[in-house]
Protein backbone atom coordinates (compact mmCIF):
# COMPACT_ATOMS: atom_id res chain seq x y z
CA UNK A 1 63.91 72.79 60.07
CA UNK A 2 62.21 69.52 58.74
CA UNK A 3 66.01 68.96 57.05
CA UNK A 4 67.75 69.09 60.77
CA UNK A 5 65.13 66.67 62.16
CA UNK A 6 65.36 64.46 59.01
CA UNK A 7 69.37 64.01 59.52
CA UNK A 8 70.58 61.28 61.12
CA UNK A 9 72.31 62.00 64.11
CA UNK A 10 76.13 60.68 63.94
CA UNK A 11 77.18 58.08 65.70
CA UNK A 12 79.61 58.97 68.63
CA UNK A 13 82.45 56.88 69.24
CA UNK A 14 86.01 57.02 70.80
CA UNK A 15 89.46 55.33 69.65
CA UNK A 16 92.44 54.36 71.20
CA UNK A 17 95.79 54.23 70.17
CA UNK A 18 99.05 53.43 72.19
CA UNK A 19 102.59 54.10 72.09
CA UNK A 20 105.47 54.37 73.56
CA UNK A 21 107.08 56.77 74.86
CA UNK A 22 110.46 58.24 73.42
CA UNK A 23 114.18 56.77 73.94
CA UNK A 24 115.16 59.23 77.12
CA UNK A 25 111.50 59.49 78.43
CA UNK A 26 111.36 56.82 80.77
CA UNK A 27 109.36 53.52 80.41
CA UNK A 28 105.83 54.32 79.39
CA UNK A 29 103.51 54.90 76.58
CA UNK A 30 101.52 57.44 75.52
CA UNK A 31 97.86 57.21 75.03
CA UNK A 32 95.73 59.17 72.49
CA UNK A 33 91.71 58.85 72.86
CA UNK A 34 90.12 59.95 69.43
CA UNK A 35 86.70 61.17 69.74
CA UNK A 36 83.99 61.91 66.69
CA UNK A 37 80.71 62.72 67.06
CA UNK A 38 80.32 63.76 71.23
CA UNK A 39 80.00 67.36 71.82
CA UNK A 40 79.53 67.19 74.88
CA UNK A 41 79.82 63.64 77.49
CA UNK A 42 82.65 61.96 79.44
CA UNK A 43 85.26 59.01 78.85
CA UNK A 44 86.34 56.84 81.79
CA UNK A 45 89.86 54.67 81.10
CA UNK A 46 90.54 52.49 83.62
CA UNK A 47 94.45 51.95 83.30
CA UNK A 48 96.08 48.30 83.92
CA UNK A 49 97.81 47.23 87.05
CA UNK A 50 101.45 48.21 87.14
CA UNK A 51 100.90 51.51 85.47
CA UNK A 52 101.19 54.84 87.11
CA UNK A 53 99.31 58.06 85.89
CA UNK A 54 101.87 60.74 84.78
CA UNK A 55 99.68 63.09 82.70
CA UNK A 56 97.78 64.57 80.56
CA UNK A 57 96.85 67.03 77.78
CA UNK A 58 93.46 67.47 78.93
CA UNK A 59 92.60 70.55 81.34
CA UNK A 60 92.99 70.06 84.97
CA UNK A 61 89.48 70.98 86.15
CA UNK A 62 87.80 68.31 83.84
CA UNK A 63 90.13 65.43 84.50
CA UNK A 64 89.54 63.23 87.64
CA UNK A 65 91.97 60.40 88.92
CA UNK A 66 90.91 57.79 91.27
CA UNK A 67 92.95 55.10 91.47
CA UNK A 68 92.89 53.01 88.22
CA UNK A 69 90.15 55.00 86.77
CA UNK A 70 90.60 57.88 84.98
CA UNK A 71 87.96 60.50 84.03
CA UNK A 72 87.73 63.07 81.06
CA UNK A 73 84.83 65.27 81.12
CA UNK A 74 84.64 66.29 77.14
CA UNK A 75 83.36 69.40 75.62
CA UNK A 76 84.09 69.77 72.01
CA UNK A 77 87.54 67.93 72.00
CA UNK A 78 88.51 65.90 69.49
CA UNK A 79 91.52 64.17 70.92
CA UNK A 80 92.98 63.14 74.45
CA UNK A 81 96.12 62.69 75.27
CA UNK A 82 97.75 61.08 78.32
CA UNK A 83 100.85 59.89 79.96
CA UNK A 84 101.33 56.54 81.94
CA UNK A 85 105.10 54.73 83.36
CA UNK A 86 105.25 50.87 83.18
CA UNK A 87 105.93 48.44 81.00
CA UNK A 88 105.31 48.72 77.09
CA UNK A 89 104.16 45.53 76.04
CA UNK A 90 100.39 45.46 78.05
CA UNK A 91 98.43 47.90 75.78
CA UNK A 92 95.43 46.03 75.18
CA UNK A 93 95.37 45.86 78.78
CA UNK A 94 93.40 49.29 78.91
CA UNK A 95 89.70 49.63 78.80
CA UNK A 96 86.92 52.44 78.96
CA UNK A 97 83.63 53.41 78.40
CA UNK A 98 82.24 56.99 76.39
CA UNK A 99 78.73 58.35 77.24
CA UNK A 100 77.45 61.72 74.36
CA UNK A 101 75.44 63.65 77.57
CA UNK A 102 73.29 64.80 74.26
CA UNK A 103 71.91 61.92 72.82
CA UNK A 104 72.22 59.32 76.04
CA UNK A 105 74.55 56.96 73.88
CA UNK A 106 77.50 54.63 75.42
CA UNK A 107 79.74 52.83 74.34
CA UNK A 108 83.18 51.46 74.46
CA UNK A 109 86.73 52.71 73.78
CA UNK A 110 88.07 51.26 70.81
CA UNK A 111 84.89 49.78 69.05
CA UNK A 112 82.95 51.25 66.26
CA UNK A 113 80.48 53.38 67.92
CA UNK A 114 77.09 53.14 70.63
CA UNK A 115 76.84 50.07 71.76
CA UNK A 116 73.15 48.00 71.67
CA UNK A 117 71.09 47.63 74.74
CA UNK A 118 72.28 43.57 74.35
CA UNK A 119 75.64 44.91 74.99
CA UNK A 120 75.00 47.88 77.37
CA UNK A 121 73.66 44.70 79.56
CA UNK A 122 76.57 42.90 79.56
CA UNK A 123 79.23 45.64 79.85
CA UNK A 124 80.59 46.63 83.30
CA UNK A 125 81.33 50.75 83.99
CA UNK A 126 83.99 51.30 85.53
CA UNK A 127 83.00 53.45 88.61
CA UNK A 128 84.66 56.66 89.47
CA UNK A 129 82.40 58.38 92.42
CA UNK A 130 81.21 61.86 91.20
CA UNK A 131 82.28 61.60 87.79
CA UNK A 132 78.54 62.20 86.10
CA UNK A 133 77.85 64.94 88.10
CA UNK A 134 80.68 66.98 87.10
CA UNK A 135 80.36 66.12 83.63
CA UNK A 136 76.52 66.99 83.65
CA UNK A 137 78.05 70.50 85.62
CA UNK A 138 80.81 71.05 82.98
CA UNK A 139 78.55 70.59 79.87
CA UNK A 140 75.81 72.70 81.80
CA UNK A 141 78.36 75.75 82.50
CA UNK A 142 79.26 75.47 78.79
CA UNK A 143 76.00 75.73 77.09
CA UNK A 144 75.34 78.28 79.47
CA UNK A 145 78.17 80.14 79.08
CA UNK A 146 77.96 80.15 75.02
CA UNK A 147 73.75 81.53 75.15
CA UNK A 148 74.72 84.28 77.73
CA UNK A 149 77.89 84.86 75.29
CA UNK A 150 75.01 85.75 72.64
């Protein structure tokens, strides 16, 4: 016990990488989120003007789509994977935000890990209505679902 509460908890984080698609698949790119360290929390992209949502690899009931804003409600995954159509060249365009539901840390797609309360300040969330409430009810059906499994 004192060696669990003497561990450091790891630092969550989430990466991005872009490419795109295949000759044959249209114009578009595909976009992998990489995430280490979040059992259980959400990711919010918010996808550039003049790209259209296409898809994804993530499960139906824990993805939400409003507008430019995309949602991912993440239990246990360790990679994303979705589908936009427009042009190849704006990849840097795309921005997002993590939260770990466990530990209360943020942060931002594509940097290192949490951020610091100096740049939790100065950071703007994207908003996508309703998206921490069904996180907070995915994650709570999960752990309950895995103690009644017991």
């Amino acid at each position: 016990m004192i060696f669990v509460l003497a561990a450091p908890a790891a630092a969550g984080s989430v990466a991005r990488v872009i490419v795109p698609l295949p000759e044959g698949s249209g114009n578009g790119l595909e976009v992998t989120l990489t995430v280490t360290g979040i059992p259980v929390g959400g990711i919010v992209e918010t996808i550039p003007d003049g790209y259209t949502w296409v898809g994804c690899d993530h499960p139906d009931d824990r993805t939400r789509v409003s507008g430019q804003n995309v949602a991912f409600a993440v239990i246990d995954e360790e990679a994303i994977r979705y589908r936009v159509q427009g042009p190849p060249e704006a990849g840097e365009a795309f921005t997002g935000t993590w939260e770990d539901l466990q530990t209360g840390e943020s942060g931002v797609v594509g940097s290192d890990g949490p951020r610091n309360s100096s740049q939790a300040a100065q950071a703007t969330v994207p908003s996508t209505p309703g998206f921490g409430y069904a996180a907070a009810l995915a994650a709570l059906a999960m752990i309950c679902a895995r103690r009644c499994g017991r």
